[in-house]
Protein backbone atom coordinates (compact mmCIF):
# COMPACT_ATOMS: atom_id res chain seq x y z
CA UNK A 1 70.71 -58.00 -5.23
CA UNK A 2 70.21 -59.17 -1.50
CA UNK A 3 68.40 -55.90 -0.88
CA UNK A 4 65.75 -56.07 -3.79
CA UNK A 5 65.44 -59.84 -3.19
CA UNK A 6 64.28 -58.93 0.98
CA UNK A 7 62.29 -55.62 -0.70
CA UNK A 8 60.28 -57.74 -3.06
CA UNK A 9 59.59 -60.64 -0.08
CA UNK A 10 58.70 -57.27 2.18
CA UNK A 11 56.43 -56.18 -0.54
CA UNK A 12 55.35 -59.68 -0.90
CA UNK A 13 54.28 -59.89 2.95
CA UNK A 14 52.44 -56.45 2.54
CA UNK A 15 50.60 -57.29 -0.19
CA UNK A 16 49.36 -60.66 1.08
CA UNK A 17 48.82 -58.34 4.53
CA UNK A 18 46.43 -56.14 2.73
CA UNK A 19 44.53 -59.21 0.99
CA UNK A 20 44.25 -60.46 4.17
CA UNK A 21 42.81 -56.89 6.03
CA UNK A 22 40.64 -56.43 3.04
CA UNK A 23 39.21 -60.40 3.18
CA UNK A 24 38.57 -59.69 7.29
CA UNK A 25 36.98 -55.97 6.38
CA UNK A 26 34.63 -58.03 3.92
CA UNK A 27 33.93 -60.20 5.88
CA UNK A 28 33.17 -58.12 9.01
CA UNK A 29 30.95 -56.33 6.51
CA UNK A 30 28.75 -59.00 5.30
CA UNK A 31 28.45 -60.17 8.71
CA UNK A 32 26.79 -57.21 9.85
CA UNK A 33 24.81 -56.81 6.71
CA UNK A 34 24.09 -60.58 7.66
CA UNK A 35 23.56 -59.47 11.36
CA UNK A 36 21.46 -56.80 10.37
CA UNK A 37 18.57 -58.38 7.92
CA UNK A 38 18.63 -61.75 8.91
CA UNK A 39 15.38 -60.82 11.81
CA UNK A 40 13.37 -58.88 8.76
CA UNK A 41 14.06 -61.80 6.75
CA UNK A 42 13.09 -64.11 9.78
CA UNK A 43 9.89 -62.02 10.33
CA UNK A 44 8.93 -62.11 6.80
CA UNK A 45 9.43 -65.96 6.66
CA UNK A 46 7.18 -66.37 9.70
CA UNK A 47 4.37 -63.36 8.50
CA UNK A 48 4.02 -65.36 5.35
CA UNK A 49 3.97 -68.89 7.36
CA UNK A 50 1.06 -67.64 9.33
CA UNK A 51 -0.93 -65.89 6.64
CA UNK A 52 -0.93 -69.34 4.83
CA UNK A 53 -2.10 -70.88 7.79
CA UNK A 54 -5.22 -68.56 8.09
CA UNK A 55 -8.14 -68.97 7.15
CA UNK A 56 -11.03 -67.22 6.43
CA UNK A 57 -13.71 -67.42 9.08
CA UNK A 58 -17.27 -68.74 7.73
CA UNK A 59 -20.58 -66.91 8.83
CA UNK A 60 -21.16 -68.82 11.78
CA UNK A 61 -17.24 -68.00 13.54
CA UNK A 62 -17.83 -64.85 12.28
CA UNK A 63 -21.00 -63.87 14.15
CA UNK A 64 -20.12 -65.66 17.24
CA UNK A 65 -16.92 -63.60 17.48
CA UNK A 66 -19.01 -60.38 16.56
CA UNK A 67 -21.32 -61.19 19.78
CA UNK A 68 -18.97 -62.13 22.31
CA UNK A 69 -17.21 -58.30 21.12
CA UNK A 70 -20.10 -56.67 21.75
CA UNK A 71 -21.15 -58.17 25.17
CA UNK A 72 -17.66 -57.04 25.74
CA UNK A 73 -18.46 -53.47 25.08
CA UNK A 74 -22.06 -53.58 27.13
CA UNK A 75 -20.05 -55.15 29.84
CA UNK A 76 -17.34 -52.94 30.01
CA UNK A 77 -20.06 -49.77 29.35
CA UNK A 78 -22.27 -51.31 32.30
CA UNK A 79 -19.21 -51.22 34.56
CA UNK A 80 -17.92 -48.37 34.06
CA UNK A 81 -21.47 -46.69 33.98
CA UNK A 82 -21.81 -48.34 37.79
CA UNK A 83 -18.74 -46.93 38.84
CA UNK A 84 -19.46 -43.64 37.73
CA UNK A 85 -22.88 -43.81 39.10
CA UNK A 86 -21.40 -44.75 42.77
CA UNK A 87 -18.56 -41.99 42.07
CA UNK A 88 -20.80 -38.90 41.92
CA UNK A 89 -22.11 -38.72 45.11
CA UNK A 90 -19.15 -39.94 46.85
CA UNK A 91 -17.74 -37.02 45.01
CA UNK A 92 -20.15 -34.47 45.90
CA UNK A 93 -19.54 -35.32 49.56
CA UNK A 94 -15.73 -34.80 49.63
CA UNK A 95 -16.39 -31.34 47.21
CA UNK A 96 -19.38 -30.27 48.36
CA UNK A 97 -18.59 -30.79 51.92
């Protein structure tokens, strides 16, 4: 009787053991499920933050912003157009030699 009384507390003491491993294993697991989506969900949160906050821009942002682009380009185009320009010879006296 002694012995079946200390078997069922040892079976007792495993069970509650492996309630207890299989609470921790769950709850490892939704901590790195947690872990692992809470930055998407984060992004996604601040994405749709900022596209509310945008706003369309009227004709007049629009064009200004089109212009300043383009004098961008022509500047950029001009410069390296220059430095091409200054290039060739220099390279036709180290080739051509």
């Amino acid at each position: 009787a002694d012995q079946a009384r200390s078997f069922l507390g040892f079976a007792q003491i495993v069970a509650q053991v492996d309630s207890l491993r299989t609470r921790i294993e769950r709850s490892a697991v939704m901590e790195f499920i947690k872990t692992a989506t809470e930055p998407v969900y984060d992004f996604s949160k601040d994405s749709a933050r900022l596209i509310k906050r945008c706003n369309k821009p009227d004709r007049r942002e629009y064009t200004k912003i089109a212009v300043r682009t383009a004098l961008g380009f022509v500047v950029m185009g001009f410069i390296g157009f220059f430095v091409k320009l200054i290039f060739i010879p220099i390279n036709n006296i180290i080739i051509g030699g």
